[in-house]
C-alpha atoms as a PDB file:
ATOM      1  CA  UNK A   1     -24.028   8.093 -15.715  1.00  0.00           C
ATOM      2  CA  UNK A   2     -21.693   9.121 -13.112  1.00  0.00           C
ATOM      3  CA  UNK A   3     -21.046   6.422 -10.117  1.00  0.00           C
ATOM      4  CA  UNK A   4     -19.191   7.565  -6.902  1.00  0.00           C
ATOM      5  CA  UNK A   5     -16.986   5.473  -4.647  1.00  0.00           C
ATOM      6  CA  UNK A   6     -17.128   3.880  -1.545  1.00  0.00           C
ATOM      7  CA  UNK A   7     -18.236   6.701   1.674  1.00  0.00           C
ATOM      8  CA  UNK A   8     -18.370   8.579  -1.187  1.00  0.00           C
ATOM      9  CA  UNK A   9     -21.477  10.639  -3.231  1.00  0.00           C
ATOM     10  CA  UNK A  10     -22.660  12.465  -6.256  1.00  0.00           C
ATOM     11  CA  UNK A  11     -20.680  15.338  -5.443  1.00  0.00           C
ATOM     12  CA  UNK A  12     -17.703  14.169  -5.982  1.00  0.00           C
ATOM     13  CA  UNK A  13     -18.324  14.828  -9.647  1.00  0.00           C
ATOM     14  CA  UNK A  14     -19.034  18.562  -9.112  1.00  0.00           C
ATOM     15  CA  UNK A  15     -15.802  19.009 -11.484  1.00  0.00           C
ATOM     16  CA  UNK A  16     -16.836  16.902 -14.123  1.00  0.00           C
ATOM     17  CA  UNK A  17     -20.514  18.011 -14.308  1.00  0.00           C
ATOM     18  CA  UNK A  18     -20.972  20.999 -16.336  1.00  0.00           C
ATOM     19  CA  UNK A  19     -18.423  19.885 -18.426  1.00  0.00           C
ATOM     20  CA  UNK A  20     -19.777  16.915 -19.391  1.00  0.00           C
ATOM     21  CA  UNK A  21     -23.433  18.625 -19.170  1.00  0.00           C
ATOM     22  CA  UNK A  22     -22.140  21.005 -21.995  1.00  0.00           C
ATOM     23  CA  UNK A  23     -22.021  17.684 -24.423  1.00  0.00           C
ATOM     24  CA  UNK A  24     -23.868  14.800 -23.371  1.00  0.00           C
ATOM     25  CA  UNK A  25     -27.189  13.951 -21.218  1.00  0.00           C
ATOM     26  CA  UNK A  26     -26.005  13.565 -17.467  1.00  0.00           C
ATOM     27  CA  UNK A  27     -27.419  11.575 -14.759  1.00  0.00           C
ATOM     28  CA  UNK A  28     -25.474  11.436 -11.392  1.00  0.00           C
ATOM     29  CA  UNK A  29     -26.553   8.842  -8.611  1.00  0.00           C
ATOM     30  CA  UNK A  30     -26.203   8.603  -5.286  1.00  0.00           C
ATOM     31  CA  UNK A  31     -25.709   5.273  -4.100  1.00  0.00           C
ATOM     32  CA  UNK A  32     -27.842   3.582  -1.405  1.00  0.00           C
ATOM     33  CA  UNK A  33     -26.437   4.360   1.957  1.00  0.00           C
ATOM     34  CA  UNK A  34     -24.609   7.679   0.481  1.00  0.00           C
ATOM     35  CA  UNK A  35     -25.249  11.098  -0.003  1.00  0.00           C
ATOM     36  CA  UNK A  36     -29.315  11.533  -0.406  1.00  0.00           C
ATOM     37  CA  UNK A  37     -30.372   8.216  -1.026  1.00  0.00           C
ATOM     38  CA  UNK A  38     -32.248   5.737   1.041  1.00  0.00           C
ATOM     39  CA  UNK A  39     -30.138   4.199   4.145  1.00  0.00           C
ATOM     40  CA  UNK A  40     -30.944   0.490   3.784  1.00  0.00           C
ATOM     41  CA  UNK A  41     -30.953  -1.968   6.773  1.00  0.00           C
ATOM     42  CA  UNK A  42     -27.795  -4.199   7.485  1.00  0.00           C
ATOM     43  CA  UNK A  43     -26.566  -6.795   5.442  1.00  0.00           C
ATOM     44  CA  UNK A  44     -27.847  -4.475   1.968  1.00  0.00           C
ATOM     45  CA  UNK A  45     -24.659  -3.146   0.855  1.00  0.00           C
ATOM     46  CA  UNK A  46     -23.117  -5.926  -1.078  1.00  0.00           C
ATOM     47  CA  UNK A  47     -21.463  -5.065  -4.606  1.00  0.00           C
ATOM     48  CA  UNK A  48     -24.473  -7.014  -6.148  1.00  0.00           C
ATOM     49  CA  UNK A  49     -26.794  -4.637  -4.456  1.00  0.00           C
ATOM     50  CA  UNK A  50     -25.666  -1.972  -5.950  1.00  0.00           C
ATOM     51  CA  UNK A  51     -25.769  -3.029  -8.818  1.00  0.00           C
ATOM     52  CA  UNK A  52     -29.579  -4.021  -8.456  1.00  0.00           C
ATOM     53  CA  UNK A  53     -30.032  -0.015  -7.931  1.00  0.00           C
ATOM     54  CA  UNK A  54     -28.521   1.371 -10.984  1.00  0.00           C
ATOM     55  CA  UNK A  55     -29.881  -1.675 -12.797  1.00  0.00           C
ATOM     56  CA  UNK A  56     -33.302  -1.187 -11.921  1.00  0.00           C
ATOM     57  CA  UNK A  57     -32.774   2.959 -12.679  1.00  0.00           C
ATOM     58  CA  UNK A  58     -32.028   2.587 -15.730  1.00  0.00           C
ATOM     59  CA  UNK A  59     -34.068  -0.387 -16.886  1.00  0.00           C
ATOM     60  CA  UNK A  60     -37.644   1.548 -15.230  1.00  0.00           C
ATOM     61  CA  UNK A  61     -36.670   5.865 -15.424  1.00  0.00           C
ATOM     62  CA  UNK A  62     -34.739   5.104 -18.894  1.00  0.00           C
ATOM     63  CA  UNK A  63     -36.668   2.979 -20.368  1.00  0.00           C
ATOM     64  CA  UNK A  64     -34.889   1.507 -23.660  1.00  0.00           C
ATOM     65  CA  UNK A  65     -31.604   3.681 -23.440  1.00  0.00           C
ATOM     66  CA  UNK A  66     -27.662   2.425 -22.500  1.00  0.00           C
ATOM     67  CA  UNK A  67     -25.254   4.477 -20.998  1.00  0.00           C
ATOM     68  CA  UNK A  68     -21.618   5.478 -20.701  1.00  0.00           C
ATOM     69  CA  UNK A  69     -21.252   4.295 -17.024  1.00  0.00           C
ATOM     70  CA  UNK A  70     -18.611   6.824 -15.164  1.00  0.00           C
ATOM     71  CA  UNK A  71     -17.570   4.736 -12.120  1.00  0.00           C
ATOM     72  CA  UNK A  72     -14.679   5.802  -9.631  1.00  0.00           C
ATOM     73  CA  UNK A  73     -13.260   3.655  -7.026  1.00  0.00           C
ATOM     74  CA  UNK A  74     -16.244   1.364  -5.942  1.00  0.00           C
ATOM     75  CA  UNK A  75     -18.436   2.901  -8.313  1.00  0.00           C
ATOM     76  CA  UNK A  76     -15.564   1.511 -10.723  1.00  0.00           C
ATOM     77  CA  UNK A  77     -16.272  -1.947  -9.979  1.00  0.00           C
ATOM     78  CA  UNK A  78     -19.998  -1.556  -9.828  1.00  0.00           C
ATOM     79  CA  UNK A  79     -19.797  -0.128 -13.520  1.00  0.00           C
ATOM     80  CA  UNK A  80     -17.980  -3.554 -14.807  1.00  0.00           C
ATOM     81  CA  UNK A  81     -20.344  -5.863 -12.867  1.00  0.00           C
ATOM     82  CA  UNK A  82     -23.260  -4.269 -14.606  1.00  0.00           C
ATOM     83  CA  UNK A  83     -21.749  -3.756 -17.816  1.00  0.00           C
ATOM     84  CA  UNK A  84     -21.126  -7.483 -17.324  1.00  0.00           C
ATOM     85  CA  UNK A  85     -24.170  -8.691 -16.387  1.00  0.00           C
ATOM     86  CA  UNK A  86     -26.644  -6.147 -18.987  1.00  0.00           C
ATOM     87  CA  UNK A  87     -24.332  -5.456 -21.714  1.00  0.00           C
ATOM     88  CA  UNK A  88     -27.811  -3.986 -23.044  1.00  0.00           C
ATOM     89  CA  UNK A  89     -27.891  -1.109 -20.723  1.00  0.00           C
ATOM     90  CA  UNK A  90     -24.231  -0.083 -21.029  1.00  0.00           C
ATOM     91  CA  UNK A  91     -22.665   0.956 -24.137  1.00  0.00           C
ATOM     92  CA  UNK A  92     -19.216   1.396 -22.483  1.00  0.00           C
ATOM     93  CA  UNK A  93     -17.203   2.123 -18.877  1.00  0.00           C
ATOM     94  CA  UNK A  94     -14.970   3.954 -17.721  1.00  0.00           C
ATOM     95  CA  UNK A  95     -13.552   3.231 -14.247  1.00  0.00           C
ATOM     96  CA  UNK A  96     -11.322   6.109 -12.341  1.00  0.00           C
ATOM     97  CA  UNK A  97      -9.081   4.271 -10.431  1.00  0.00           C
ATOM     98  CA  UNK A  98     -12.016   1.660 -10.290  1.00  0.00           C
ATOM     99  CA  UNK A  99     -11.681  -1.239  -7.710  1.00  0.00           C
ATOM    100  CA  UNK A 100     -10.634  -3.646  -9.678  1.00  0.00           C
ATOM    101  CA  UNK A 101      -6.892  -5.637 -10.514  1.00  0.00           C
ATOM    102  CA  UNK A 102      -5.150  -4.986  -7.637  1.00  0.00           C
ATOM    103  CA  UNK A 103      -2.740  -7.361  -6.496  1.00  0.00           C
ATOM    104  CA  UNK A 104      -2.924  -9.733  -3.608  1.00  0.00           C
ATOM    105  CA  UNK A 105      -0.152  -7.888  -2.172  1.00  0.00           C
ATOM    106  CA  UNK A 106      -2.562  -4.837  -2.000  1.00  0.00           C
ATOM    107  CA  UNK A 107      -5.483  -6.929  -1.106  1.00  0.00           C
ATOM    108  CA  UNK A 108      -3.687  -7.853   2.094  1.00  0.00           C
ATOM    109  CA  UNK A 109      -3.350  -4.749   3.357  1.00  0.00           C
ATOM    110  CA  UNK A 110      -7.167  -4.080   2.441  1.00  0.00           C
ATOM    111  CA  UNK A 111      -7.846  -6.995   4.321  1.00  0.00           C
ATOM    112  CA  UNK A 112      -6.162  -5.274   7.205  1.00  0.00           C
ATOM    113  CA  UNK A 113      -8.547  -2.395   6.690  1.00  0.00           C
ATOM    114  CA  UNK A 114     -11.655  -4.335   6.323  1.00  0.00           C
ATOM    115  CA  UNK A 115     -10.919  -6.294   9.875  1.00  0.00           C
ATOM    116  CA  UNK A 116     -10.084  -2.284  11.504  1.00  0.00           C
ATOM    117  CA  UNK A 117     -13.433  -1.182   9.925  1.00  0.00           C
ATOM    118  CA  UNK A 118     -15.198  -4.426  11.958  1.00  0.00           C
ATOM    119  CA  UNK A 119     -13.549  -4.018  15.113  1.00  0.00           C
ATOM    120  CA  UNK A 120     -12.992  -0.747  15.403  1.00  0.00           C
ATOM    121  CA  UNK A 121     -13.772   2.966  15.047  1.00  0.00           C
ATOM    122  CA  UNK A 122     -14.667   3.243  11.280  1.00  0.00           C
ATOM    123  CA  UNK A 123     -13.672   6.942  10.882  1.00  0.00           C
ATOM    124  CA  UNK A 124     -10.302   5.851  12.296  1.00  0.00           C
ATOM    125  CA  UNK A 125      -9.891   3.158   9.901  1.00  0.00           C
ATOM    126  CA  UNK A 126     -10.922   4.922   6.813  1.00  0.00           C
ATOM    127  CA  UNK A 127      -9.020   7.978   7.563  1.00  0.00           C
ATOM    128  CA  UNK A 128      -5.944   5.865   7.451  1.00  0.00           C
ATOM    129  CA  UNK A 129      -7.237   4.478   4.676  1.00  0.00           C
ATOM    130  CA  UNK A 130      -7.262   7.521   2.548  1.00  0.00           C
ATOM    131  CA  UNK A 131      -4.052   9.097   3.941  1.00  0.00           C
ATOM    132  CA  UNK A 132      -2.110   7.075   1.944  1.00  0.00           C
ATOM    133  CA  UNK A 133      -5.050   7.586  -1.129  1.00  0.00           C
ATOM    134  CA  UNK A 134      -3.578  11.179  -1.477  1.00  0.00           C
ATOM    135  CA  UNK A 135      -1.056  12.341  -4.078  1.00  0.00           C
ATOM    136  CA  UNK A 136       1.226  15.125  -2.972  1.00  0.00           C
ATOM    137  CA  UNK A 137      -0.942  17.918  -4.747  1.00  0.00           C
ATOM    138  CA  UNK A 138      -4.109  16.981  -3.508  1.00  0.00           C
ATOM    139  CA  UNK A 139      -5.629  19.850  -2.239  1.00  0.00           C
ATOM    140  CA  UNK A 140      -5.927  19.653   1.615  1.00  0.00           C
ATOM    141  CA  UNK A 141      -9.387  20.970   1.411  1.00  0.00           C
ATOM    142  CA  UNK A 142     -10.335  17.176  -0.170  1.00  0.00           C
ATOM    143  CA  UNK A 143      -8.731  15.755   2.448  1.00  0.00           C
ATOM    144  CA  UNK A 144     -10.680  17.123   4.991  1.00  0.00           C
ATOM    145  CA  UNK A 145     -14.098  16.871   2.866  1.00  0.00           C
ATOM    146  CA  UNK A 146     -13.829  13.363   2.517  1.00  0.00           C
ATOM    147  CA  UNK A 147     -13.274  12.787   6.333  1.00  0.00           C
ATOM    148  CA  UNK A 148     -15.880  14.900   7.557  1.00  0.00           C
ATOM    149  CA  UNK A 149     -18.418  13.087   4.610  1.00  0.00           C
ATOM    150  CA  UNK A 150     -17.019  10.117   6.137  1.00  0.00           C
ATOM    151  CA  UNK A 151     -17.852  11.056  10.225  1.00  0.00           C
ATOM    152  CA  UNK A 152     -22.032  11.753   8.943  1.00  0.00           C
ATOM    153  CA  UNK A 153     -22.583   8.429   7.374  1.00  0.00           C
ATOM    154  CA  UNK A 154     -24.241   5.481   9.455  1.00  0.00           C
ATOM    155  CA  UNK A 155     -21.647   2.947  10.709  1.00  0.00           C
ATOM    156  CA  UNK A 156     -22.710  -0.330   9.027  1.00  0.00           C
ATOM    157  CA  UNK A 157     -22.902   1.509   5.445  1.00  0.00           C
ATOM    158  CA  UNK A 158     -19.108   2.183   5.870  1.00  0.00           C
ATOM    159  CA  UNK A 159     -18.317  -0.772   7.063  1.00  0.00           C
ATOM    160  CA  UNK A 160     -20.130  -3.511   5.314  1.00  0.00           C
ATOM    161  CA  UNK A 161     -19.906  -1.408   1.816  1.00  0.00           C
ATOM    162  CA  UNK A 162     -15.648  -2.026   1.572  1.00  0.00           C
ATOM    163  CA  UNK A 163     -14.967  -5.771   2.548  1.00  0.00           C
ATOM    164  CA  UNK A 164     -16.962  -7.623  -0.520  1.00  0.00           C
ATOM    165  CA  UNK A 165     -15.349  -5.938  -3.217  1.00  0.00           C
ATOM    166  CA  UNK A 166     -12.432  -7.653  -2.041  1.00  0.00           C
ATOM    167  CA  UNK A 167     -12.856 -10.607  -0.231  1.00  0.00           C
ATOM    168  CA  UNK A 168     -15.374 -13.723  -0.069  1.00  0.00           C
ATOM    169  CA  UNK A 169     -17.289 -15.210  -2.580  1.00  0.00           C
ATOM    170  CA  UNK A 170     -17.953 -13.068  -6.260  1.00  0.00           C
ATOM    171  CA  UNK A 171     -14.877 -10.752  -5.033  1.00  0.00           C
ATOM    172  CA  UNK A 172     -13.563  -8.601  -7.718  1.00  0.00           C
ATOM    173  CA  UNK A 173     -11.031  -6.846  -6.990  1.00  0.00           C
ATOM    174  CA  UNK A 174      -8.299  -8.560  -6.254  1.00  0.00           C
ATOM    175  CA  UNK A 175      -6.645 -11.136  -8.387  1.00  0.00           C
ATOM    176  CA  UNK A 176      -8.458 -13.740 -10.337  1.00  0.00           C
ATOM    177  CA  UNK A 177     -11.735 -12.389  -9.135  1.00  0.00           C
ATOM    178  CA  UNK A 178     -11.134  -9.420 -10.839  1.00  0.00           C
ATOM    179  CA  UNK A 179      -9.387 -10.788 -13.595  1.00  0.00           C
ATOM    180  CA  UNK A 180     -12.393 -13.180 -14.317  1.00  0.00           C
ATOM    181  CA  UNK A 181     -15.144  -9.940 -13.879  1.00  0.00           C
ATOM    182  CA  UNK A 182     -12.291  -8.279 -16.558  1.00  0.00           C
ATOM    183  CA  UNK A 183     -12.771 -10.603 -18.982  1.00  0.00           C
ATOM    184  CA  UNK A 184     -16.446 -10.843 -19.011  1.00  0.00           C
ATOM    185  CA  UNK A 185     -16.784  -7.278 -19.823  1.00  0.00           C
ATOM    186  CA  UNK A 186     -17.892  -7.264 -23.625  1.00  0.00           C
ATOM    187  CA  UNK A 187     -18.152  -3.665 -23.912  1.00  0.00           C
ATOM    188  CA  UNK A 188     -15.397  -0.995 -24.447  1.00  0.00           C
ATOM    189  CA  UNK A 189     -14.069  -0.007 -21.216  1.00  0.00           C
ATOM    190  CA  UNK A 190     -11.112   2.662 -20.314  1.00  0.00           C
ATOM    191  CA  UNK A 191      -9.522   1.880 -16.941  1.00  0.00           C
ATOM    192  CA  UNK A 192      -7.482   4.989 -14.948  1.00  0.00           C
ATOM    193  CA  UNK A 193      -5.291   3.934 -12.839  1.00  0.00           C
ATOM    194  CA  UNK A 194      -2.003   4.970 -10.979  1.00  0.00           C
ATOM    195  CA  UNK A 195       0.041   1.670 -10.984  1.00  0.00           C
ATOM    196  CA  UNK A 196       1.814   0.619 -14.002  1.00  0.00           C
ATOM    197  CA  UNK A 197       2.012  -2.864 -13.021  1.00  0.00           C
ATOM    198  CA  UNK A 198      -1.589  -2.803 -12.329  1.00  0.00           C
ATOM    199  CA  UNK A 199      -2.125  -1.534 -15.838  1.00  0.00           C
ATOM    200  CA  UNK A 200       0.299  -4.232 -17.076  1.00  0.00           C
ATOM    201  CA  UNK A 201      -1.372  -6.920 -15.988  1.00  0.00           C
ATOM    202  CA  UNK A 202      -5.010  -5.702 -16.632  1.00  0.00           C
ATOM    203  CA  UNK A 203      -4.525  -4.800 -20.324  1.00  0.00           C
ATOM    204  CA  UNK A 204      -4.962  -8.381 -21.298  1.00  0.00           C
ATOM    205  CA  UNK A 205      -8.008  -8.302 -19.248  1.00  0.00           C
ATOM    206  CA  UNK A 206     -10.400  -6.377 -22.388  1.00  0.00           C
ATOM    207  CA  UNK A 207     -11.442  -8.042 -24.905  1.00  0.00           C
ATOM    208  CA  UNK A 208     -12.856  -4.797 -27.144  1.00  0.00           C
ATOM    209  CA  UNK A 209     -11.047  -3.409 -29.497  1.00  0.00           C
ATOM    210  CA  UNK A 210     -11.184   0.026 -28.273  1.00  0.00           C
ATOM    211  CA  UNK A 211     -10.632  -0.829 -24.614  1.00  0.00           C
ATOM    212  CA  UNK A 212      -7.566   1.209 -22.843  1.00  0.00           C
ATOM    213  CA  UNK A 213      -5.755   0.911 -19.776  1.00  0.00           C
ATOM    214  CA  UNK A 214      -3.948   4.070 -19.252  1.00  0.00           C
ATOM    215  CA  UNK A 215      -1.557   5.131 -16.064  1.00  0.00           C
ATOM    216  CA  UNK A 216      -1.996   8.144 -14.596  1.00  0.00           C
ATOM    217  CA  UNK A 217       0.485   9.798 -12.130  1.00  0.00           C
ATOM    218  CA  UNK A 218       1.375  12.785 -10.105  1.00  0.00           C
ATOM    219  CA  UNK A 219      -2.412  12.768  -8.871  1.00  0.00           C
ATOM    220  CA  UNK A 220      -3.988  10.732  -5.907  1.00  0.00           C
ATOM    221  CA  UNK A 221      -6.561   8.327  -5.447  1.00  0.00           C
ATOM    222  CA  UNK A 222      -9.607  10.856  -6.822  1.00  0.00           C
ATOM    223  CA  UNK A 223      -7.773  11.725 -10.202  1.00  0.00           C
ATOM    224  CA  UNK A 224     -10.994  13.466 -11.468  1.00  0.00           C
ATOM    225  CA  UNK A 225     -10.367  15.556  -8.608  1.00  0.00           C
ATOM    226  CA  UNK A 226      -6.753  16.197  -9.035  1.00  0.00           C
ATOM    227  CA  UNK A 227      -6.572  16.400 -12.629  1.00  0.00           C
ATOM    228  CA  UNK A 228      -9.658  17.602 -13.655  1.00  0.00           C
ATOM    229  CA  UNK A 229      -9.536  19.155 -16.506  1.00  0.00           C
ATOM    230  CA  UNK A 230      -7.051  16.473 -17.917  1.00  0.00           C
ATOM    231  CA  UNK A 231      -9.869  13.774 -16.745  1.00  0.00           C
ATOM    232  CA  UNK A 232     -12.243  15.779 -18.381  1.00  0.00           C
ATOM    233  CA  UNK A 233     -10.482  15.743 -21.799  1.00  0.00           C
ATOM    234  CA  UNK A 234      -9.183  12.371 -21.987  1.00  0.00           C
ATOM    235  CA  UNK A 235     -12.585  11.004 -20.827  1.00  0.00           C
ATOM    236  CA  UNK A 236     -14.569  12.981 -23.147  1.00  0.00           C
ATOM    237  CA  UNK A 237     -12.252  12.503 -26.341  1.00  0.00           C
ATOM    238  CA  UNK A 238     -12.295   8.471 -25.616  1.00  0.00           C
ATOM    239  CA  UNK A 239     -16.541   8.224 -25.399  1.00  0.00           C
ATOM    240  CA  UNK A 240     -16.079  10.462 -28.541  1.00  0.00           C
ATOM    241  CA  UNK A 241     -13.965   8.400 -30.677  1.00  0.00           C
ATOM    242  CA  UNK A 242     -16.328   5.008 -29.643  1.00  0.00           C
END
C-alpha cells in the first residue's frame, strides 16, 4: 500500500506503479484532504487521523490481510504510527524520506514554516518549502507539478496537515518524539533518507532484525521520483528478501 506525502497524492507513485503491479497486489490511497478523497472539515487532519483512514481501509475492504505499507514524506510517518499501533495489519514499512528523525536543528526551521503556513499565504510558504526539497537533477517539470497540486488544494488541509508531525503533543518527527515512535515499531522497516547523520542516529532506532536505514544521495526530497528505477529495485529486492 502506497502512502503519499503531505499536499501530496496517489500520483506521485505513477513511477512505481506498474512496476510494483508486475509483482505484488497494489493499492494506492489518497489521503483525506488530497487528491480524490473526501475534504474533511477543520481541525481533521491530525497525524492520528490519518491513520484512522488507512486503519479503517484495511481493517473493513481487506478484511484479514497485512500489508507492506509504502509511505513517503508524511505518508512516511503515518506508515510507522500504524505499523505501531496494529502491528497486525502491517507486515513491514518502508518510509521514503519519511518524516521522521530529524533533528531539532531541522525542526526549527520547520517550525518557521509551520508559523508562515498560519499567518500567511500557504502556497508561498510551501513553495519555499520545497525549493530547498529539490536535488540538482530534479526534473523542473516536478517542480512545477508539485506547486500547481499545491495552489488547488483547500487552505486549512495544507496548513493544519504539516505542523503536528512536528510539534505539540504525540509529535514524531523530530527528536525524542520520533525516536520513541522508532522504537515502538516491531515490524521490519527500511528508512530512505538523504542525511547520513540522520541515518546515524536512527539506526539504533529498529529493533527487527532485518530493519535498514540506508542514505541516499544525488536525488531530492521525492527520491522515488528522482531515482526511480533505483527505488524501484532496492525497494522491491528488500520486501523480497523479508
Amino acid at each position: 500500500m502506497f502512502l503519499h506525502g503531505w499536499t501530496c497524492d496517489s500520483h506521485d507513485w505513477s513511477w512505481q506503479l506498474p512496476f510494483f503491479e508486475s509483482r505484488y497486489r497494489v493499492v494506492a490511497v489518497d489521503l483525506r484532504g488530497h487528491g480524490r478523497s473526501e475534504v474533511t472539515p477543520p481541525g481533521t487532519y491530525k497525524p492520528t487521523d490519518y491513520v484512522a483512514d488507512v486503519e479503517k481501509l484495511i481493517a473493513t475492504k481487506y478484511h484479514g490481510e497485512k500489508f507492506v505499507l509504502i509511505g513517503h514524506s508524511m505518508g512516511g510517518q503515518i506508515a510507522a504510527r500504524l505499523a505501531a499501533k496494529r502491528p497486525d495489519l502491517v507486515s513491514a514499512v518502508v518510509s521514503v524520506d519519511g518524516a521522521l528523525g530529524f533533528s531539532e536543528a531541522v525542526g526549527e526551521f520547520f517550525a518557521k514554516t509551520a508559523h508562515e503556513l498560519e499567518s500567511g499565504d500557504p502556497n508561498v510558504a510551501v513553495a519555499a518549502l520545497f525549493e530547498l526539497a529539490y536535488g540538482a537533477s530534479t526534473d523542473p517539470a516536478f517542480r512545477r507539478w508539485h506547486a500547481r497540486r499545491v495552489q488547488g488544494m483547500p487552505q486549512h488541509v495544507v496548513r493544519e496537515s504539516f505542523a503536528p508531525l512536528f510539534f505539540g503533543p504525540g509529535q514524531a518527527g523530530v527528536g525524542e518524539g520520533s525516536a520513541r515512535l522508532c522504537r515502538s515499531v516491531t515490524v521490519p522497516v527500511y528508512h530512505l533518507c538523504r542525511d547520513a547523520e540522520q541515518a546515524t542516529r536512527m539506526r539504533p532506532w529498529f529493533s527487527h532484525r532485518k530493519s535498514t536505514v540506508d542514505v541516499w544521495d544525488h536525488t531530492g526530497h521525492w527520491v522515488m521520483q528522482d531515482r526511480k528505477d533505483e527505488v524501484n529495485v532496492a525497494v522491491s529486492k528488500w520486501i523480497d528478501q523479508l
